[in-house]
N, C-alpha and C. Protein backbone atom coordinates (compact mmCIF):
# COMPACT_ATOMS: atom_id res chain seq x y z
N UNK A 1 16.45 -6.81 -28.55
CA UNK A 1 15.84 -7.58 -29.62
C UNK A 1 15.22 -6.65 -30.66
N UNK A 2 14.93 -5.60 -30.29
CA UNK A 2 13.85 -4.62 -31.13
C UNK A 2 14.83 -3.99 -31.93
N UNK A 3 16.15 -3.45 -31.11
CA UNK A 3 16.94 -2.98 -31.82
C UNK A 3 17.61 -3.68 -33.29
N UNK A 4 17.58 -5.17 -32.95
CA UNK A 4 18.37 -5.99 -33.72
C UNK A 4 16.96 -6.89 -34.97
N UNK A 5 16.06 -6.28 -34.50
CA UNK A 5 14.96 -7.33 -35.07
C UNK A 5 15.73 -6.98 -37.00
N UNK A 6 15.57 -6.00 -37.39
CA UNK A 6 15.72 -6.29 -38.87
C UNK A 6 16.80 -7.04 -39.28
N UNK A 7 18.21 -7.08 -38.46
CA UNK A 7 19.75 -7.72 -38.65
C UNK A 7 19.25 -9.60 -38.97
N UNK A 8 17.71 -9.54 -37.79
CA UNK A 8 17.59 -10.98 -37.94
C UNK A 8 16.61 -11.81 -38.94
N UNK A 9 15.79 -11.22 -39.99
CA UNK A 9 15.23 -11.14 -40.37
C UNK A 9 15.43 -12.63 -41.51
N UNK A 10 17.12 -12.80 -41.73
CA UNK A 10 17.51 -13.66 -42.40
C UNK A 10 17.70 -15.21 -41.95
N UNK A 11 17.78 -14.61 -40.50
CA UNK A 11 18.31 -15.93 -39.72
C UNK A 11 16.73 -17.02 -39.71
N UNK A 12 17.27 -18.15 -39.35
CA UNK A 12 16.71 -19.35 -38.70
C UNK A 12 15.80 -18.50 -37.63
N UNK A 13 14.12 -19.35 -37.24
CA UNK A 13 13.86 -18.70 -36.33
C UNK A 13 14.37 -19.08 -35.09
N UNK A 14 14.89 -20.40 -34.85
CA UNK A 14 15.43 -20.77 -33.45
C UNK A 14 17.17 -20.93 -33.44
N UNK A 15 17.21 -19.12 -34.01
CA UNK A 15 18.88 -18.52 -33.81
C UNK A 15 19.36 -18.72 -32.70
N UNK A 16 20.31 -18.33 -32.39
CA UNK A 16 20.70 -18.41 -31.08
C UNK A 16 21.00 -16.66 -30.80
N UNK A 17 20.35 -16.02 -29.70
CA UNK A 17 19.97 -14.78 -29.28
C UNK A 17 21.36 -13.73 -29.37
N UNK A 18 22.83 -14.08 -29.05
CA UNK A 18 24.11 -13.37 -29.47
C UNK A 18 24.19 -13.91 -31.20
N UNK A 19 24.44 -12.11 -31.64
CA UNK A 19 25.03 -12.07 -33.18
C UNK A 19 26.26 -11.72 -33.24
N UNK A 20 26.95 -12.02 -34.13
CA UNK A 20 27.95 -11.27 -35.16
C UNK A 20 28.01 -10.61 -35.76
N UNK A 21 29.07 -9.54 -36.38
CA UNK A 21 28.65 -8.64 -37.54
C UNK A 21 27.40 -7.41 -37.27
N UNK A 22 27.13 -7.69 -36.14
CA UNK A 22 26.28 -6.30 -35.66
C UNK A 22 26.65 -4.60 -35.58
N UNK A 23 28.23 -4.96 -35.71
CA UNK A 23 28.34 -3.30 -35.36
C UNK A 23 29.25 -2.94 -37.07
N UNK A 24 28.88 -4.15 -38.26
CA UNK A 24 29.64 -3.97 -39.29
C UNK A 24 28.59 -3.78 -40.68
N UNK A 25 28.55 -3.11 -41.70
CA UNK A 25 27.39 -3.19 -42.42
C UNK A 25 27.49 -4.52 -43.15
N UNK A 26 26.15 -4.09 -43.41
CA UNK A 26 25.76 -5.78 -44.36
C UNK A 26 26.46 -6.27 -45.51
N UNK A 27 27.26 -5.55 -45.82
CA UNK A 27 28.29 -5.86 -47.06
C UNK A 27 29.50 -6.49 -46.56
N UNK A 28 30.06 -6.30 -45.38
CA UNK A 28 31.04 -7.01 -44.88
C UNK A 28 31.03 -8.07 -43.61
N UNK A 29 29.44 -8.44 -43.41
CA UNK A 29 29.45 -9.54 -42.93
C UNK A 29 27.58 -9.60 -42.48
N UNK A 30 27.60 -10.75 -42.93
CA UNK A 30 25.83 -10.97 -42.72
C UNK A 30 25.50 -11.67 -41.03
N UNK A 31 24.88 -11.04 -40.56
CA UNK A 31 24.41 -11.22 -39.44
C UNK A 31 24.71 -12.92 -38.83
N UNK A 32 25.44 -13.45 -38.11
CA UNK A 32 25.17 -15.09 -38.22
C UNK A 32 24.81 -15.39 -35.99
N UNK A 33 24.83 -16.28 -35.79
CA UNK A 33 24.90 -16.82 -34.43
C UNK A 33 26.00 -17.22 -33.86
N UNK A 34 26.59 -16.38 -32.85
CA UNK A 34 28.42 -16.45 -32.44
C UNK A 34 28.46 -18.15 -32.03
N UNK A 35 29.14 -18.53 -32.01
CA UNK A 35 29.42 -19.87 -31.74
C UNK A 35 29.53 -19.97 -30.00
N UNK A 36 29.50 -20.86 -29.34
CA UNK A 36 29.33 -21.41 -28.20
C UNK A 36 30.42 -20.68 -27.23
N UNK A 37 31.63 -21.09 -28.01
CA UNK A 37 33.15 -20.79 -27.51
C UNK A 37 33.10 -19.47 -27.26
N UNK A 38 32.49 -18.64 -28.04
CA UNK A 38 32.90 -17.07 -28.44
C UNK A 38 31.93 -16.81 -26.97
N UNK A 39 30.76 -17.26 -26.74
CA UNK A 39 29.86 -16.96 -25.54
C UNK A 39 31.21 -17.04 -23.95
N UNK A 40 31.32 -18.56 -24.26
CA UNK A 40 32.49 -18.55 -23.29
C UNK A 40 33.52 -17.50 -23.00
N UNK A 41 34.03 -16.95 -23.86
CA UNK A 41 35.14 -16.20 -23.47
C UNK A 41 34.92 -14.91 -22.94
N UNK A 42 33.79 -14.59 -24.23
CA UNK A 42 33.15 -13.05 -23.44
C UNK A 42 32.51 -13.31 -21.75
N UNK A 43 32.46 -14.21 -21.52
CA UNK A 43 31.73 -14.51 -20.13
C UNK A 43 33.04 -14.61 -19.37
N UNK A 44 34.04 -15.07 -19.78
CA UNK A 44 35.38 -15.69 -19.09
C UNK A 44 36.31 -13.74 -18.68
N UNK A 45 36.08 -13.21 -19.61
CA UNK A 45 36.54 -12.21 -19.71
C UNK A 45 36.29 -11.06 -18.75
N UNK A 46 33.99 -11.10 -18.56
CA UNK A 46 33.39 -10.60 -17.54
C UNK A 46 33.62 -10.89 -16.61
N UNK A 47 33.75 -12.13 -16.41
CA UNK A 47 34.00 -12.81 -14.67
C UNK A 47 35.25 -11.86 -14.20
N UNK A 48 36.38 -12.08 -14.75
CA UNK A 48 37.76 -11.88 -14.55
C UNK A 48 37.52 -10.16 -14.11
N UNK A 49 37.04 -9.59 -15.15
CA UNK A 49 37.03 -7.99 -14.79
C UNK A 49 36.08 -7.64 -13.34
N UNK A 50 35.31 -8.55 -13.02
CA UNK A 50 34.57 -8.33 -11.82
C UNK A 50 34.57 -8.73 -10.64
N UNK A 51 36.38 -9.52 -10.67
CA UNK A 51 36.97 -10.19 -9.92
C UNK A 51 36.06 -11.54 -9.09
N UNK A 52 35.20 -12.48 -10.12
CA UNK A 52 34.43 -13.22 -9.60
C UNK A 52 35.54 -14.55 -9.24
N UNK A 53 35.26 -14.66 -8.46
CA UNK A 53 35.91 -16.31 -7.71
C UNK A 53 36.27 -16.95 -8.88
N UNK A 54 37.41 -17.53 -8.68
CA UNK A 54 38.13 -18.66 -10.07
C UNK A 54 37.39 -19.97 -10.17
N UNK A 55 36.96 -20.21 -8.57
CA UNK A 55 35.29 -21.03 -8.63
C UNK A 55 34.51 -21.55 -9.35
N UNK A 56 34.07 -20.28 -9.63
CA UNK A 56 32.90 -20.24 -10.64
C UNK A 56 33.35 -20.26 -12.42
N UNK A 57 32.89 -20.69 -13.10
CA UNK A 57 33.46 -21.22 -14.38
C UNK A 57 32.09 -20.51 -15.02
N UNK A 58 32.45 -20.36 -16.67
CA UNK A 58 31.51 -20.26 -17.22
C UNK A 58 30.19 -20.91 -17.29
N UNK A 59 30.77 -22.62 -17.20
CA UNK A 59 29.69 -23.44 -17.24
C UNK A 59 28.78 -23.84 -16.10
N UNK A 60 29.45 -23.23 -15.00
CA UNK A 60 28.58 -22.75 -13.66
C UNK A 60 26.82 -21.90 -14.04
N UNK A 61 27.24 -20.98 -15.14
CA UNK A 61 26.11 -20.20 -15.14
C UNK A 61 24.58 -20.94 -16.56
N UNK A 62 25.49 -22.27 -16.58
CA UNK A 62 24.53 -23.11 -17.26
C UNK A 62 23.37 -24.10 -16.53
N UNK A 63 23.73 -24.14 -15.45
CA UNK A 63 23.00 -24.38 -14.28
C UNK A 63 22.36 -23.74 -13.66
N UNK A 64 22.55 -22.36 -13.65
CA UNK A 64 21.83 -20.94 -12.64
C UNK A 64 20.99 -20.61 -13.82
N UNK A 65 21.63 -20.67 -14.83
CA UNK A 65 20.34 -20.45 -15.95
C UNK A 65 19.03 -21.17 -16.39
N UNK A 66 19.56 -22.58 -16.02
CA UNK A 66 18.22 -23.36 -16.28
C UNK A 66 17.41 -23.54 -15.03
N UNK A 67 18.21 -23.65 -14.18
CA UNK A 67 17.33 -23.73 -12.52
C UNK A 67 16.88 -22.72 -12.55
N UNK A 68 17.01 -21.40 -12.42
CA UNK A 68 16.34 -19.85 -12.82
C UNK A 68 15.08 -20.10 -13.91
N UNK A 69 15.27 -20.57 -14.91
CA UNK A 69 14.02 -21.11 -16.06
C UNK A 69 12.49 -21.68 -15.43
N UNK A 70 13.67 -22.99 -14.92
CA UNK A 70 12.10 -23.50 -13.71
C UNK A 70 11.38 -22.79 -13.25
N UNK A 71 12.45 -22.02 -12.06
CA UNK A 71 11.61 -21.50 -11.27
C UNK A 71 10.85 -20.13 -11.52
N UNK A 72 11.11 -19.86 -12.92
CA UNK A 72 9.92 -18.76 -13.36
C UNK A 72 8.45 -19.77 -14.20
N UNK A 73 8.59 -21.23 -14.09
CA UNK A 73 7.60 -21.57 -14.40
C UNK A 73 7.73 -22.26 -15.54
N UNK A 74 8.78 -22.40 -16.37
CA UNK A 74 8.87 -23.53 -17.48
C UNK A 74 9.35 -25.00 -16.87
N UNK A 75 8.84 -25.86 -17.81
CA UNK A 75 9.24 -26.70 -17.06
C UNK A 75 10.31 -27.61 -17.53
N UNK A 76 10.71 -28.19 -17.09
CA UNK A 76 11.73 -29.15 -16.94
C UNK A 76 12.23 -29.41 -18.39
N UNK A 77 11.22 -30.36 -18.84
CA UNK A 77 11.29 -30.60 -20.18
C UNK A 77 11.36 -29.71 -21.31
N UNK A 78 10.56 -28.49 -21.03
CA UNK A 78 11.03 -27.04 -21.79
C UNK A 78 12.26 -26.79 -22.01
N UNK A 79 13.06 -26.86 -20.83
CA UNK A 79 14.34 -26.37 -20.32
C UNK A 79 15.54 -27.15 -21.32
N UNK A 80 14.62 -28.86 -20.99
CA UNK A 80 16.04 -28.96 -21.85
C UNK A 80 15.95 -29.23 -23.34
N UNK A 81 15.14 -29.29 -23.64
CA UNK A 81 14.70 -29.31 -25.48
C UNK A 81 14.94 -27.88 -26.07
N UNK A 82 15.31 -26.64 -25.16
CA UNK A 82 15.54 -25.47 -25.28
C UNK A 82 16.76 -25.35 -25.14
N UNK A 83 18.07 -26.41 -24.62
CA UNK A 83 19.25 -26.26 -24.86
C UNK A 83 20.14 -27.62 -25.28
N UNK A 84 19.05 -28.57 -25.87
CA UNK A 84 19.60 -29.22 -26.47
C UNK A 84 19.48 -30.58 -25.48
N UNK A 85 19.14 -30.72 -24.57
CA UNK A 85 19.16 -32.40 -24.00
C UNK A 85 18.29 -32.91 -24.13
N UNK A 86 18.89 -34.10 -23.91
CA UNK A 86 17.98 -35.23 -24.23
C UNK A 86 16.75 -35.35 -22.94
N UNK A 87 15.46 -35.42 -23.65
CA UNK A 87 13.94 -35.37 -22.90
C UNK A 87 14.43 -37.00 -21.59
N UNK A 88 14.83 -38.06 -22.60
CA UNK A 88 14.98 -39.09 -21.70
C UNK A 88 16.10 -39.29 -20.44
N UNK A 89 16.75 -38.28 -20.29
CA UNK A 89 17.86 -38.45 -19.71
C UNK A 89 17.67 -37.67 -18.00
N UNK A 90 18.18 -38.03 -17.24
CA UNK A 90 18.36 -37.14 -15.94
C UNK A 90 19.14 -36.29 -15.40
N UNK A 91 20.11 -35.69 -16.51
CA UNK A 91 21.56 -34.83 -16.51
C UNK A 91 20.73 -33.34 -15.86
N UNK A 92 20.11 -32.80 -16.46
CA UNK A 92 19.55 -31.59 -15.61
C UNK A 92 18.97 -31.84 -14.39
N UNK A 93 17.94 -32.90 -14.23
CA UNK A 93 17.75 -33.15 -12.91
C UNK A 93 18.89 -33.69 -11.62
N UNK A 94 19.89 -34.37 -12.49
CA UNK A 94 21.26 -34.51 -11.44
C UNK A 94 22.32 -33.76 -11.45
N UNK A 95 22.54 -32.76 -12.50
CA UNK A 95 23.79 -31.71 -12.02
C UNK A 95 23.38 -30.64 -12.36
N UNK A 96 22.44 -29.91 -13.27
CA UNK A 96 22.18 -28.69 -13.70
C UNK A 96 21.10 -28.14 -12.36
N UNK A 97 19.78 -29.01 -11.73
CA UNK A 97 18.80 -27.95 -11.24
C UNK A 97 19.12 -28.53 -10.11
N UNK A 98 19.51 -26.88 -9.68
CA UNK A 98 19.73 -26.78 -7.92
C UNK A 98 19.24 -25.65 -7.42
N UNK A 99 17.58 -26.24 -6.74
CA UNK A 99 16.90 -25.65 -5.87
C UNK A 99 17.65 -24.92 -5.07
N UNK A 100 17.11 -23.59 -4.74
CA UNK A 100 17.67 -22.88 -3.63
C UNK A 100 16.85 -23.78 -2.01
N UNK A 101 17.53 -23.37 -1.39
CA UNK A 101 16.72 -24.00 0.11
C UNK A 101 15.48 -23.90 0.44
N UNK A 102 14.85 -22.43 -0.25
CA UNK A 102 13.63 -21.98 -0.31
C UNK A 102 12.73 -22.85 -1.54
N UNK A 103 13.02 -23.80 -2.25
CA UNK A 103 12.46 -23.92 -3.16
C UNK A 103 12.25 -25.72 -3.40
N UNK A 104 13.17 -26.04 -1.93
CA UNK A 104 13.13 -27.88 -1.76
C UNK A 104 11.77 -28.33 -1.62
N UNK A 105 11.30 -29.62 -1.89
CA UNK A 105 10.20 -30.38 -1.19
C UNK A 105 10.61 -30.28 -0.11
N UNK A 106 11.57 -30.61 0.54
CA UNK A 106 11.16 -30.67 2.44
C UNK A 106 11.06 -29.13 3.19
N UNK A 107 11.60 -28.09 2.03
CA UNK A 107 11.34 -27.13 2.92
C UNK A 107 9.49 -26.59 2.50
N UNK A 108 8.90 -27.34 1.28
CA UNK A 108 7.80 -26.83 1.30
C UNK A 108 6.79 -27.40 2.27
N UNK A 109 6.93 -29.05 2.66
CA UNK A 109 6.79 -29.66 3.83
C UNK A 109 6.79 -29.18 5.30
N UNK A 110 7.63 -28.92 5.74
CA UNK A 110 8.03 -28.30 6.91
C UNK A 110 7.63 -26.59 7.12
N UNK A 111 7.31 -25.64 5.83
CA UNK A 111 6.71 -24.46 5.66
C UNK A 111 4.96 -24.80 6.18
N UNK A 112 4.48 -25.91 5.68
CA UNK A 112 3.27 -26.33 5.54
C UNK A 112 2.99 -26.86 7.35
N UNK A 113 3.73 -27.59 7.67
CA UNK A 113 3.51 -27.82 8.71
C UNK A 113 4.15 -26.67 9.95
N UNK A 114 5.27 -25.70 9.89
CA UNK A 114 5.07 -25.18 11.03
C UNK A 114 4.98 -23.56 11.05
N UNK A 115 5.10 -23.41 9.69
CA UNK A 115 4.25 -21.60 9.46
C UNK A 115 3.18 -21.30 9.29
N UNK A 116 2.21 -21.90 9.04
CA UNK A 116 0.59 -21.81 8.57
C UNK A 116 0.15 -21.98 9.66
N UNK A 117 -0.98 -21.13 10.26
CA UNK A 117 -2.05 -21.45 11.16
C UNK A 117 -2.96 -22.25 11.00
N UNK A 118 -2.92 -23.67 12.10
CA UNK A 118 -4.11 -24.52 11.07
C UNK A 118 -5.08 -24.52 12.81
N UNK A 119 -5.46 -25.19 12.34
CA UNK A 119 -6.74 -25.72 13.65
C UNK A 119 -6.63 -27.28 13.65
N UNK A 120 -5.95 -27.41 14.50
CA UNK A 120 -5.85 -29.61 14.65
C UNK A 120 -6.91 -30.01 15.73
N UNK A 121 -7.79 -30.89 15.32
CA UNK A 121 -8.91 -31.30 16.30
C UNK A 121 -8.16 -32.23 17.03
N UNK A 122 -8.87 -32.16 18.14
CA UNK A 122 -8.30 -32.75 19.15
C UNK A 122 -8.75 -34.22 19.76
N UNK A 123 -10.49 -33.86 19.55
CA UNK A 123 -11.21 -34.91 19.59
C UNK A 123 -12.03 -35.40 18.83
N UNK A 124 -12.90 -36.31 18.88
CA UNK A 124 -13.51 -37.38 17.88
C UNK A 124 -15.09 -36.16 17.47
N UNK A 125 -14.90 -36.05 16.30
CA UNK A 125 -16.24 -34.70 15.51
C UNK A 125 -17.44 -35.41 15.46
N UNK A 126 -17.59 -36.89 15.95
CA UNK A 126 -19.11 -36.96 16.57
C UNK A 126 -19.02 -36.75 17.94
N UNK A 127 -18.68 -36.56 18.92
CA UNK A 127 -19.08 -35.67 20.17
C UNK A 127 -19.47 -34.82 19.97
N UNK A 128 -20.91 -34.24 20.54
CA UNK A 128 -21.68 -32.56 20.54
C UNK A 128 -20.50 -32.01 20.89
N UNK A 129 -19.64 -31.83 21.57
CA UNK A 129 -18.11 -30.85 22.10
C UNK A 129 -17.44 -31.18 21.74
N UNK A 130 -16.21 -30.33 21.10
CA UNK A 130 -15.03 -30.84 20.70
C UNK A 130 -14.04 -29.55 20.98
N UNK A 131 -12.95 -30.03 21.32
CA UNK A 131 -11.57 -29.41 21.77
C UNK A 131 -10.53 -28.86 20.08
N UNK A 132 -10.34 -27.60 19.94
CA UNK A 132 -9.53 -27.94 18.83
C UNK A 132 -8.00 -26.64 19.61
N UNK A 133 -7.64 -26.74 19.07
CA UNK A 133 -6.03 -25.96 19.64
C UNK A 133 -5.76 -25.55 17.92
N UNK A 134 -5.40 -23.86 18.17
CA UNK A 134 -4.85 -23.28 17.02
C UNK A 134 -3.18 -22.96 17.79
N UNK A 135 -2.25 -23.45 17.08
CA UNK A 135 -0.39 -22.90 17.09
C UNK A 135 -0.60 -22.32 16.06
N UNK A 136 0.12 -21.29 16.08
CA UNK A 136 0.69 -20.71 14.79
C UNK A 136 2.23 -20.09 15.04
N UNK A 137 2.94 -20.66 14.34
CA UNK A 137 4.61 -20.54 14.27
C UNK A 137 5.02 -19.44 13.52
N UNK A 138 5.57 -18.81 14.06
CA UNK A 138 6.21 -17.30 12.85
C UNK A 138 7.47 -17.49 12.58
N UNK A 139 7.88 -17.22 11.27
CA UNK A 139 8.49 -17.72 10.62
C UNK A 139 10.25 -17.20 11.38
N UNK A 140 10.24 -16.44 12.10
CA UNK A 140 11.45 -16.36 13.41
C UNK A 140 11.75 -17.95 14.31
N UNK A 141 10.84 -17.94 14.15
CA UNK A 141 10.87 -19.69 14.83
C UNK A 141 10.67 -19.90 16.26
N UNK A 142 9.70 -18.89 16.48
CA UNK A 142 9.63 -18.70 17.97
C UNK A 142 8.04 -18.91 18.09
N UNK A 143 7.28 -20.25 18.54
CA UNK A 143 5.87 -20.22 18.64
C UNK A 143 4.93 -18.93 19.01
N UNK A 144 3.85 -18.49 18.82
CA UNK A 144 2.61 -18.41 19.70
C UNK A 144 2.81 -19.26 20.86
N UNK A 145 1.81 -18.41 21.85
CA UNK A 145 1.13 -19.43 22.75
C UNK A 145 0.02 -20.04 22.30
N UNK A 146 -0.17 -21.26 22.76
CA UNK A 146 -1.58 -22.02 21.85
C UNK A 146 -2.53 -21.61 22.52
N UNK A 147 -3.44 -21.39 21.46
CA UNK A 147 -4.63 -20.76 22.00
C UNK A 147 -5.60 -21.79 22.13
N UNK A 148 -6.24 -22.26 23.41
CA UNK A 148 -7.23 -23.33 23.54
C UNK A 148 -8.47 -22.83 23.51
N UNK A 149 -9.60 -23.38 22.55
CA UNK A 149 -10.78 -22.77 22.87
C UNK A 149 -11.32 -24.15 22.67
N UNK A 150 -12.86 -23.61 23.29
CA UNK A 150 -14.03 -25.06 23.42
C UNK A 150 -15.19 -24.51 22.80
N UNK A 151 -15.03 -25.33 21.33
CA UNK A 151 -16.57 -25.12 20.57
C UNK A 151 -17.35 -25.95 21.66
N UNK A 152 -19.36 -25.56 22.13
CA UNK A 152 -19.75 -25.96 22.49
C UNK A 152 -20.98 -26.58 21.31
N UNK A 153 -20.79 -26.09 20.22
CA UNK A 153 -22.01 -26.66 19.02
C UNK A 153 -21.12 -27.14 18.40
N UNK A 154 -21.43 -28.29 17.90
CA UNK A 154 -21.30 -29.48 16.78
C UNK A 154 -20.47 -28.88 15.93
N UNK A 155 -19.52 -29.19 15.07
CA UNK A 155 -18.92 -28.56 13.99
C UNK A 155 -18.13 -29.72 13.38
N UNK A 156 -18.86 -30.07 11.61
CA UNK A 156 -18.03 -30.78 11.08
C UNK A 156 -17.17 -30.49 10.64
N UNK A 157 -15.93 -31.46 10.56
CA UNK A 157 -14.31 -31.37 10.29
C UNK A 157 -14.31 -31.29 9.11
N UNK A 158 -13.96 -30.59 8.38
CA UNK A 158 -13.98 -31.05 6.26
C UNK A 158 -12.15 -31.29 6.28
C-alpha cells in the first residue's frame, strides 16, 4: 500500500485494493481498479501453478475470506456491506461463514463444560458442611481423578 499510496491518490477512497497500469507510467494509463474477472483469473492461474485441487474454485476463497474477517473480530454486518451484500439477507450466514470446528457454539459449550476446572456443589449451601467435587478434563480427553474434599466452614455459593 505504501508503495502504491501516490498511484492512488486519484482514485475513489473505497477503490478496490488490486490496480492497473502500475508497472506503466502515467501517460499511458492512469491507475484504475482491475475488474472482478481479472481477480479471477490471476487466482485461477495461481491455483493451477500450485497444483491446488480442481475442487476448489476461485469463489471458494470468497468464503475463507469473509469467515477469516469474522473471526479476526469484524462483524458480520461489516463483512458484508464491505463486499457488497445485502445487511437484510442470510447468504453469508448460509453459504459464505463456515466456522472451523474450533469456532462452533457447541464446541464452545462442550469446551465450557468438560475442559475447565469448575467446583460443582454437591449439597444444599445452607448446611454448616458441604461436599463439593472438583473434575477437571484435559483436553486429551482422558479425566483427572476427582478430587473429593469436605469444607467443614460455611461457604457461600456465588
Amino acid at each position: 500500500m505504501l508503495r502504491t499510496q501516490q498511484k492512488r491518490e486519484s482514485l475513489p477512497e473505497d477503490h478496490i485494493l488490486f490496480l492497473t497500469y502500475l508497472d506503466k507510467s502515467y501517460e499511458q494509463g492512469t491507475p484504475t481498479s482491475i475488474r472482478p474477472f481479472t481477480l479471477v483469473s490471476w487466482v485461477k492461474a495461481h491455483m493451477v501453478k500450485e497444483s491446488v485441487s480442481e475442487s476448489f474454485l476461485p469463489h471458494s476463497l470468497r468464503s475463507a475470506a469473509s469467515t477469516k474477517a469474522v473471526f479476526l473480530g469484524n462483524s458480520s454486518n461489516k463483512v458484508k456491506t464491505h463486499v457488497g451484500w445485502s445487511l437484510t439477507s442470510n447468504s453469508f450466514e448460509d453459504y459464505y461463514y463456515k466456522p472451523t470446528r474450533h469456532h462452533h457454539a457447541s464446541t464452545h459449550i462442550q469446551n465450557s463444560i468438560f475442559l475447565l476446572r469448575r467446583t460443582v456443589p454437591l449439597c444444599n449451601p445452607k448446611w454448616k458442611q458441604q461436599c463439593s467435587v472438583s473434575v477437571q478434563f484435559i483436553e486429551k480427553k482422558s479425566a483427572t481423578a476427582a478430587n473429593f474434599h469436605k469444607i467443614t466452614e460455611f461457604q457461600k455459593i456465588s
